[in-house]
N, C-alpha and C. Protein backbone atom coordinates (compact mmCIF):
# COMPACT_ATOMS: atom_id res chain seq x y z
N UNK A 1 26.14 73.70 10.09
CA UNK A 1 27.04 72.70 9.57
C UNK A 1 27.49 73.12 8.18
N UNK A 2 28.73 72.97 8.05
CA UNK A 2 29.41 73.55 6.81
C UNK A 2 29.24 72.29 5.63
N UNK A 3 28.66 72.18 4.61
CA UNK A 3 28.17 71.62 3.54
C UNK A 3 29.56 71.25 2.36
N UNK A 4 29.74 70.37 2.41
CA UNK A 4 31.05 69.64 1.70
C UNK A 4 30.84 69.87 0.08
N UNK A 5 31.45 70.98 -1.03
CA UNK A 5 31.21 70.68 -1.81
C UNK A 5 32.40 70.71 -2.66
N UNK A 6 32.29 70.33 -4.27
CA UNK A 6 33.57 70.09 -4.90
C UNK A 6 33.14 70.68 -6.26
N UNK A 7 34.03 71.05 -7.33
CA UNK A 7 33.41 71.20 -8.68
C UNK A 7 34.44 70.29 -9.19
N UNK A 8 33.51 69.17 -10.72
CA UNK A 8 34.10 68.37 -11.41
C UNK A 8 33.96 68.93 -12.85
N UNK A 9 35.22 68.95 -13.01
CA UNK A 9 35.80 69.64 -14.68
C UNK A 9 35.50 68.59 -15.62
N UNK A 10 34.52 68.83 -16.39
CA UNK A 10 34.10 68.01 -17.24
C UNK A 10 32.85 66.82 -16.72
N UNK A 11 32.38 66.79 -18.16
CA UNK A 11 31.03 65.89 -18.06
C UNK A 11 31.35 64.97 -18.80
N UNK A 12 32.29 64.04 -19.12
CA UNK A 12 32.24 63.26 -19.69
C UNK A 12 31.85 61.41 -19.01
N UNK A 13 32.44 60.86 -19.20
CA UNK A 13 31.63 59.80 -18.18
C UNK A 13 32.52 59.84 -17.21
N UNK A 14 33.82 59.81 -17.26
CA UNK A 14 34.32 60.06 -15.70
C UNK A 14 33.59 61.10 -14.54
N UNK A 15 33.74 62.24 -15.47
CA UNK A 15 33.08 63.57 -14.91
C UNK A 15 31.75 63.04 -14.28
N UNK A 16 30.66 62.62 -15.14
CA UNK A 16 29.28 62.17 -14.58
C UNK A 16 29.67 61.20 -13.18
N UNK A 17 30.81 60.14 -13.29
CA UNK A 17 30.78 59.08 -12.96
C UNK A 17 31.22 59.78 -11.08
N UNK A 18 32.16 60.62 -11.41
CA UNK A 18 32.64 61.37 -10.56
C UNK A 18 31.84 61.97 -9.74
N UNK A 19 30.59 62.51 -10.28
CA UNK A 19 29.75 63.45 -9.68
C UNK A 19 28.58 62.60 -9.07
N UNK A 20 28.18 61.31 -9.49
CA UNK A 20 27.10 60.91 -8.75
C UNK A 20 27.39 60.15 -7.51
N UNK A 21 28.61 59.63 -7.37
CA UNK A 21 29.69 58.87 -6.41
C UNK A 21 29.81 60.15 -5.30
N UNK A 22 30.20 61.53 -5.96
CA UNK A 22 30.50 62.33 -4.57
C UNK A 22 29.05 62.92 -4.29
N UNK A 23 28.31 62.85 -4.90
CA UNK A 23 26.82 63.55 -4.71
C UNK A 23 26.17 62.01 -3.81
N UNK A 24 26.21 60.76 -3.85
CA UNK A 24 25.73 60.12 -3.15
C UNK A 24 26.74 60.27 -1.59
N UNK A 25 27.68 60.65 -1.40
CA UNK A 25 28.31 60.94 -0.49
C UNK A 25 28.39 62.01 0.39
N UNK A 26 26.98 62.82 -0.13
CA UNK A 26 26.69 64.04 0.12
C UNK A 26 27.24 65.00 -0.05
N UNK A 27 27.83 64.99 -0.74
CA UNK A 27 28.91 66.68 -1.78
C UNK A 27 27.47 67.29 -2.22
N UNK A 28 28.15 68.65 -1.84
CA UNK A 28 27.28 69.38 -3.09
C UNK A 28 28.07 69.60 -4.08
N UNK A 29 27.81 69.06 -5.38
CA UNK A 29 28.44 68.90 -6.55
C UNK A 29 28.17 70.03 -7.67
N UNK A 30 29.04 70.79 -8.56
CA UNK A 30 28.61 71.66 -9.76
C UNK A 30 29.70 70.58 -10.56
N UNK A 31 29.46 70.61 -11.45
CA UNK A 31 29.65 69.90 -13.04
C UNK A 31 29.65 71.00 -13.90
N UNK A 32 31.33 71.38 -14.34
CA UNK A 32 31.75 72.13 -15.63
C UNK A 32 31.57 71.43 -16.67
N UNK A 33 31.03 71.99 -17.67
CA UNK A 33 31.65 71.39 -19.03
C UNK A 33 32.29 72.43 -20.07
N UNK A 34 32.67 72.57 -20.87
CA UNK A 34 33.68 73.52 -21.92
C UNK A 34 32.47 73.23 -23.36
N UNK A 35 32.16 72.30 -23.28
CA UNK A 35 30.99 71.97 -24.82
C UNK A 35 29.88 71.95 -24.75
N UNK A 36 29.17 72.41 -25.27
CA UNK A 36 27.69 72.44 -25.03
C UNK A 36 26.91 71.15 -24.70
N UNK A 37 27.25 70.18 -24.95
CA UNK A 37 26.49 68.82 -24.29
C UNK A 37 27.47 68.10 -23.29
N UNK A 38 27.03 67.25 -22.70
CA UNK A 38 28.19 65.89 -22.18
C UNK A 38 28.34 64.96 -22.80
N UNK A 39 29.24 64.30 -22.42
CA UNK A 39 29.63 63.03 -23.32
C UNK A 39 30.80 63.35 -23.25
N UNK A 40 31.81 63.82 -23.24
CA UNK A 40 33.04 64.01 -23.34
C UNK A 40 33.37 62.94 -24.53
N UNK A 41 34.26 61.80 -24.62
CA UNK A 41 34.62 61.28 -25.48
C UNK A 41 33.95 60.15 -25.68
N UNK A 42 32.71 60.35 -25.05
CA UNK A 42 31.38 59.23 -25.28
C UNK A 42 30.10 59.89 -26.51
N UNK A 43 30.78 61.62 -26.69
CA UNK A 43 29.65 62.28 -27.39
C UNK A 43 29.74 62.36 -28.59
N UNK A 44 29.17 63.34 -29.46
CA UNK A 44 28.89 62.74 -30.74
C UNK A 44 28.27 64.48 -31.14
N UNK A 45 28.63 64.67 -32.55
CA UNK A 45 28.75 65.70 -33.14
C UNK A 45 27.71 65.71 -34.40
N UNK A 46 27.13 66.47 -34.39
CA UNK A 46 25.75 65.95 -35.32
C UNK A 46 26.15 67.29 -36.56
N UNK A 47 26.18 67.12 -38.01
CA UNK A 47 26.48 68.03 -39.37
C UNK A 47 26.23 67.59 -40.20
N UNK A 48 25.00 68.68 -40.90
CA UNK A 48 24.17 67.98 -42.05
C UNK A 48 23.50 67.11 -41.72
N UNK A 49 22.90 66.46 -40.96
CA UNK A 49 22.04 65.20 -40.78
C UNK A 49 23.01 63.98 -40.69
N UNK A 50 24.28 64.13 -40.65
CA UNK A 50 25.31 63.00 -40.20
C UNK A 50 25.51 63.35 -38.75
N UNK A 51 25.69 61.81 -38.18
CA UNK A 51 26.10 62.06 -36.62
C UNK A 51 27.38 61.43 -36.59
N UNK A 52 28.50 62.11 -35.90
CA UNK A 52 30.09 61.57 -35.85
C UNK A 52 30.23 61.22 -34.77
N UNK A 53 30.64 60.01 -33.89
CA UNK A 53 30.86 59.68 -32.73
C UNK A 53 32.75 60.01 -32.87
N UNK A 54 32.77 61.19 -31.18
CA UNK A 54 34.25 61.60 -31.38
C UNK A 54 34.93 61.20 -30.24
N UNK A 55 34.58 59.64 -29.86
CA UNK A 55 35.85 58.81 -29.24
C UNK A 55 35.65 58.01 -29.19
N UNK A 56 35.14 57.56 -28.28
CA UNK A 56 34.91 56.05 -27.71
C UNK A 56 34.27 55.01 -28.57
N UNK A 57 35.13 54.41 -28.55
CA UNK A 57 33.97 53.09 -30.14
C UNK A 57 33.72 51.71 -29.06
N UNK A 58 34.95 51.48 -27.64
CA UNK A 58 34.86 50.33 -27.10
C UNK A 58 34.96 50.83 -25.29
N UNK A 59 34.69 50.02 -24.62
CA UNK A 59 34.84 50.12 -23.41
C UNK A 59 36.09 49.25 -22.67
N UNK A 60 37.15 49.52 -22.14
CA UNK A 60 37.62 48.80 -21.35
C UNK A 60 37.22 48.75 -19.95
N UNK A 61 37.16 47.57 -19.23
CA UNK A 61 36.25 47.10 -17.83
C UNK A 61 35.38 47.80 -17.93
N UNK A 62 34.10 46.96 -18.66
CA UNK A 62 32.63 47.09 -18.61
C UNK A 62 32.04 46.81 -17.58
N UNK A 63 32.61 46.30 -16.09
CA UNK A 63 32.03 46.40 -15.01
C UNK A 63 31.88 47.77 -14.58
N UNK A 64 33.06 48.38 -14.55
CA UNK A 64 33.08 50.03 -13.78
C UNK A 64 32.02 50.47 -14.30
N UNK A 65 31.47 50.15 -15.89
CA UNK A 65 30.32 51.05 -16.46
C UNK A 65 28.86 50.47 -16.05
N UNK A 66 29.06 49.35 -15.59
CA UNK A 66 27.99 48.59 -15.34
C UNK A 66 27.56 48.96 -13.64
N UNK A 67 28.52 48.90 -12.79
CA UNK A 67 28.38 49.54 -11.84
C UNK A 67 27.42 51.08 -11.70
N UNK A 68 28.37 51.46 -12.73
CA UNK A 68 28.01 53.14 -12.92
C UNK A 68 26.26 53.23 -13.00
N UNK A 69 26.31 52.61 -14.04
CA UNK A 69 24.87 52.47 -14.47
C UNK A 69 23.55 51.45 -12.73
N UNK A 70 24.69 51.07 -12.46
CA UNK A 70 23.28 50.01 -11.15
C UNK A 70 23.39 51.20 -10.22
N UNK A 71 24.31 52.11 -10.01
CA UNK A 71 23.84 52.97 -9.04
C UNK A 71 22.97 53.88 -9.50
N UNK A 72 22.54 53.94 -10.41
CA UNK A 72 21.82 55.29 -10.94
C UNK A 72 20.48 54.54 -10.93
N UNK A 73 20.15 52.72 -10.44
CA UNK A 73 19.34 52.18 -10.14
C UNK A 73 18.98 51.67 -11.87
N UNK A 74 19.69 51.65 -12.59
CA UNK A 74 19.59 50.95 -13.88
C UNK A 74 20.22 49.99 -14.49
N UNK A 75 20.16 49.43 -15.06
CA UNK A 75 20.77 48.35 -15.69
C UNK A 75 20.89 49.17 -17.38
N UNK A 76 22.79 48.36 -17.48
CA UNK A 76 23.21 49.08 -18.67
C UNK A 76 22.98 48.58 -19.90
N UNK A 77 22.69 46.88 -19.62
CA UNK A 77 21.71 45.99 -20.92
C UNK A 77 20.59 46.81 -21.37
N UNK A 78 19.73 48.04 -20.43
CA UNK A 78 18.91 48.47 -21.54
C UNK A 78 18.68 49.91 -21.97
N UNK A 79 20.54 50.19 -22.13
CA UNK A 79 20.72 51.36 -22.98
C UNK A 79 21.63 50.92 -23.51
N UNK A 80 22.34 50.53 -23.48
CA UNK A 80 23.24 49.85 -24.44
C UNK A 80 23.69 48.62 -24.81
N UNK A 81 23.72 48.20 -26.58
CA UNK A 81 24.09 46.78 -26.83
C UNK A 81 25.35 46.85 -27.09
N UNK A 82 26.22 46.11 -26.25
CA UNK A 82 27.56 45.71 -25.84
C UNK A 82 27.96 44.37 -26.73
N UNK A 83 29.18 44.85 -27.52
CA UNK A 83 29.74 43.57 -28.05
C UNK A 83 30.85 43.34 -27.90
N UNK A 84 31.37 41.82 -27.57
CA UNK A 84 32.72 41.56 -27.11
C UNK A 84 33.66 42.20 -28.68
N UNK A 85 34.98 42.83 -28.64
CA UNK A 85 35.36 42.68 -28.99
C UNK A 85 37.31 42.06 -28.99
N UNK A 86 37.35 41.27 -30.04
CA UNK A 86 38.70 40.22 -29.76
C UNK A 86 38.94 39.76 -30.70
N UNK A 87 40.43 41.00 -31.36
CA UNK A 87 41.22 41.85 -30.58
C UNK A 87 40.40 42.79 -30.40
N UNK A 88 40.76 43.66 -29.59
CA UNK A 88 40.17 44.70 -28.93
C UNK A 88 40.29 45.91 -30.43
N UNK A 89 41.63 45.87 -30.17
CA UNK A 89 42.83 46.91 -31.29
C UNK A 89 43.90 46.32 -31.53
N UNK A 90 44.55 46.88 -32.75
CA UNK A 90 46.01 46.42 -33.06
C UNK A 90 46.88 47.47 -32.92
N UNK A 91 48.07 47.27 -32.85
CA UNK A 91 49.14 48.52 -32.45
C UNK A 91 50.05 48.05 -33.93
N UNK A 92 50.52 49.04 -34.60
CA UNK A 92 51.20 48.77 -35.47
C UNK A 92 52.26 49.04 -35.24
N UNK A 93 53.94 49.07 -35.46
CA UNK A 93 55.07 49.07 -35.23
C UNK A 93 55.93 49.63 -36.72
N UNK A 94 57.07 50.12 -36.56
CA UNK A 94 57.90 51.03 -37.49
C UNK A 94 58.24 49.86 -38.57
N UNK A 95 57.96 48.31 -38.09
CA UNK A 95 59.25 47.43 -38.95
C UNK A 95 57.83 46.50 -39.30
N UNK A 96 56.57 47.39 -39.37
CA UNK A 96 55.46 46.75 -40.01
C UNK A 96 55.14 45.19 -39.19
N UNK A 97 55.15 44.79 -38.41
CA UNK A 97 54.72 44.40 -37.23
C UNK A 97 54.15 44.93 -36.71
N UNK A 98 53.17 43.81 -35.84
CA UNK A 98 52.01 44.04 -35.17
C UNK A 98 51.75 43.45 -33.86
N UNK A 99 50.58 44.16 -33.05
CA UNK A 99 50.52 43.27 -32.04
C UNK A 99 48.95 43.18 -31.78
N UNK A 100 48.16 42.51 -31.55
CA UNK A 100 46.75 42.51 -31.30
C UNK A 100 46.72 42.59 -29.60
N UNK A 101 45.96 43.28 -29.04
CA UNK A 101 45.61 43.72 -27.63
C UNK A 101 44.33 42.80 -27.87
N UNK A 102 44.38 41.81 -27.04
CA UNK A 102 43.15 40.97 -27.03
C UNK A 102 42.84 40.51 -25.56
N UNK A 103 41.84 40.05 -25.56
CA UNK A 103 41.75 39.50 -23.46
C UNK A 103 42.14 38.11 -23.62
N UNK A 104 42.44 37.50 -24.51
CA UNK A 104 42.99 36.16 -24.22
C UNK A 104 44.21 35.83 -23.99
N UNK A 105 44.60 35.60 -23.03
CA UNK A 105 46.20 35.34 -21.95
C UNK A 105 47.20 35.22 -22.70
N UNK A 106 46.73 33.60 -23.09
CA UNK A 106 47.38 33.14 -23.99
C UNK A 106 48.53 33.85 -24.88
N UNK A 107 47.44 34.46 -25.81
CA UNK A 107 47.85 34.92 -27.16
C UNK A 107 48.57 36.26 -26.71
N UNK A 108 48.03 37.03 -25.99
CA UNK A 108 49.04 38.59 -25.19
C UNK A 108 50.46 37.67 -24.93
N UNK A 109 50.48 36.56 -24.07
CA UNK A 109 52.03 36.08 -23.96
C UNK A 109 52.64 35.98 -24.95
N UNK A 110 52.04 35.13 -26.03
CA UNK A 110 53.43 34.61 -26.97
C UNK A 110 53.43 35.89 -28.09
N UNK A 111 52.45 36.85 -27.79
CA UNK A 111 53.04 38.38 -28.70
C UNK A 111 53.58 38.70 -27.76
N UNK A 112 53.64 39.14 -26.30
CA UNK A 112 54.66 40.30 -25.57
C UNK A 112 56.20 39.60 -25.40
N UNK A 113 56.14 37.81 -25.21
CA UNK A 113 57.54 37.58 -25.16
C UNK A 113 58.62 37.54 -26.77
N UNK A 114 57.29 37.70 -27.80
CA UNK A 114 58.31 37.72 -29.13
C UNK A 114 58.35 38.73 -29.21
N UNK A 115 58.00 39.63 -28.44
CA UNK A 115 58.57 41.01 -28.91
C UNK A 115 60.21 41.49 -27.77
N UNK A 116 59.37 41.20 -26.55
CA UNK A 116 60.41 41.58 -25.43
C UNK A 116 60.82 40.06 -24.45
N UNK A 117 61.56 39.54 -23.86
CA UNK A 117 61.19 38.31 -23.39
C UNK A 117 61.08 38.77 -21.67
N UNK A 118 60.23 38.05 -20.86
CA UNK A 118 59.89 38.89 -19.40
C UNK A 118 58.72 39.95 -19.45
N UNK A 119 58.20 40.47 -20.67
CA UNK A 119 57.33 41.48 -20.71
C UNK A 119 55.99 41.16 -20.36
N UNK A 120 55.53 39.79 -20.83
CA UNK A 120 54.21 39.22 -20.21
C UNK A 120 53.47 39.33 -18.34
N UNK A 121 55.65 39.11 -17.64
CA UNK A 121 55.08 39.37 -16.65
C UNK A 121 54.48 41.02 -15.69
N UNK A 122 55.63 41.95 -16.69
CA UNK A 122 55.52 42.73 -16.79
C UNK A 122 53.77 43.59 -16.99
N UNK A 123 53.12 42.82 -18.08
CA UNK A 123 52.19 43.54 -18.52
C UNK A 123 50.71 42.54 -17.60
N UNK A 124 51.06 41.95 -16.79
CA UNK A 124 50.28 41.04 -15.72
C UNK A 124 49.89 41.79 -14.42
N UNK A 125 51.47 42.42 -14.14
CA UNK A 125 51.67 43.41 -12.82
C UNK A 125 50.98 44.86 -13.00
N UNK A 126 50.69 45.20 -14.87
CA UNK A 126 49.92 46.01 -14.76
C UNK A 126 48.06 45.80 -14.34
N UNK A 127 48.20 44.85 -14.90
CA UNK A 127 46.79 44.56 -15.21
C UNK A 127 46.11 44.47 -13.25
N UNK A 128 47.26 44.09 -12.87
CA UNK A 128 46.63 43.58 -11.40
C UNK A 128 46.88 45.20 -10.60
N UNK A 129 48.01 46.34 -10.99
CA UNK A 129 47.49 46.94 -10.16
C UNK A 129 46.48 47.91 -10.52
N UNK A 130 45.92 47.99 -11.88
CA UNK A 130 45.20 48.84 -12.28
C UNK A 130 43.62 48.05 -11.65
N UNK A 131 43.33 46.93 -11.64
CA UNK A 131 42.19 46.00 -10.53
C UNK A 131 42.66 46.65 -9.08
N UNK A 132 43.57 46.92 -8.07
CA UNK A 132 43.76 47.22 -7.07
C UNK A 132 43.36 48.61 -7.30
N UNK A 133 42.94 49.43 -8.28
CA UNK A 133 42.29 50.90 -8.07
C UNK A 133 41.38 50.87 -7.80
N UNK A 134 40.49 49.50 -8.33
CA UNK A 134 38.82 49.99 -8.01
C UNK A 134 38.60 48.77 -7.38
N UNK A 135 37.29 49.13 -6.53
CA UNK A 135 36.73 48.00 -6.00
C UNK A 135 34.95 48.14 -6.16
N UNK A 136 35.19 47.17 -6.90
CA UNK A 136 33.35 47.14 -7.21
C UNK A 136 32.46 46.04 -6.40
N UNK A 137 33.73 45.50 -4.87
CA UNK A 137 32.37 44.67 -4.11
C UNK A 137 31.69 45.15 -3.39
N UNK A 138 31.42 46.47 -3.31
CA UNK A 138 30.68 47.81 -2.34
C UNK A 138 29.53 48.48 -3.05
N UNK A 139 29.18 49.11 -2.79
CA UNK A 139 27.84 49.70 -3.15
C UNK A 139 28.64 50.92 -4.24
N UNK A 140 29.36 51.62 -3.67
CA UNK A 140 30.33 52.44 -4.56
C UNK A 140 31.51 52.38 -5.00
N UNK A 141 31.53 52.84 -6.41
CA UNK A 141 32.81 52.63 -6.58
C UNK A 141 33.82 53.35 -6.05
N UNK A 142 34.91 52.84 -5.22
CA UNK A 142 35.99 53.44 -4.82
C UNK A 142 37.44 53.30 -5.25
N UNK A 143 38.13 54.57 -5.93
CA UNK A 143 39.20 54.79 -6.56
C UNK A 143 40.09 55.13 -5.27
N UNK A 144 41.31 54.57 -5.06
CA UNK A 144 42.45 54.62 -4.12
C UNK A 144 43.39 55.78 -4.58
C-alpha cells in the first residue's frame, strides 16, 4: 500500500496546525522550517538576555486555536492566559482619522457607514464567509 505523504513549508502555527490535522489523517508528514526554531510569527528572538516577540501580540478566532490545542488532547487555558481585547487595533487614515476594529457590531456599523455608506453590509458578508471556511463541529478542523 502506497503511504500518503505531504511536506508543510513552515512551522509556524498554521504549519504545526497543518501537520497534526494531516498526520491524524494518516499522512506521513515532514515539516520545513527556514529558522532554527518554530513559531513562525508566534516566535520570539532572544539578544542579550532580552526576549522580542516577532508577531503575533493577539489572536483572531480563538476557537481555531482552541480546537488546535483539544486535539493535541490539551486544553489552551493551561498554556496560555488569553485576554479579550476591545478594540482589537486601530487603523489610522491619511486625513488623521480613525477606525477601531472591535467585535462589537454596533460600533464596526456606525464607523464603516461614516466612512462608506453600505459597507457594514459589506464587511458582515465577509465575516460570514470567512466562518464558512472552517468548521469546528467535528473532531477536525476542516478548511474548504
Amino acid at each position: 500500500m502506497n503511504e500518503k505523504s505531504v511536506i508543510v513549508i513552515g512551522s509556524g502555527v498554521g504549519g504545526i496546525a497543518s501537520a497534526v490535522f494531516l498526520a491524524r489523517k494518516g499522512y506521513k508528514v515532514t515539516v520545513l522550517e527556514k529558522n532554527s526554531s518554530p513559531g513562525g510569527r508566534c516566535g520570539q528572538i532572544i539578544r542579550d538576555g532580552y526576549r522580542f516577540d516577532v508577531g503575533a501580540t493577539m489572536f483572531l478566532i480563538p476557537e481555531l486555536y482552541e480546537e488546535l490545542f483539544s486535539s493535541l488532547g490539551e486544553n489552551i487555558k493551561d498554556h496560555l492566559d488569553l485576554h479579550l481585547l476591545d478594540p482589537m487595533y486601530r487603523i489610522h487614515f491619511e486625513d488623521e482619522s480613525y477606525l477601531d476594529f472591535t467585535s462589537d457590531l454596533n460600533k464596526m456599523q456606525l464607523q464603516l457607514e461614516s466612512i462608506e455608506s453600505g459597507s457594514f453590509d459589506s464587511y458582515l458578508h465577509l465575516l460570514e464567509e470567512g466562518r464558512k471556511n472552517f468548521d469546528l463541529s467535528g473532531k477536525y478542523l476542516v478548511m474548504s
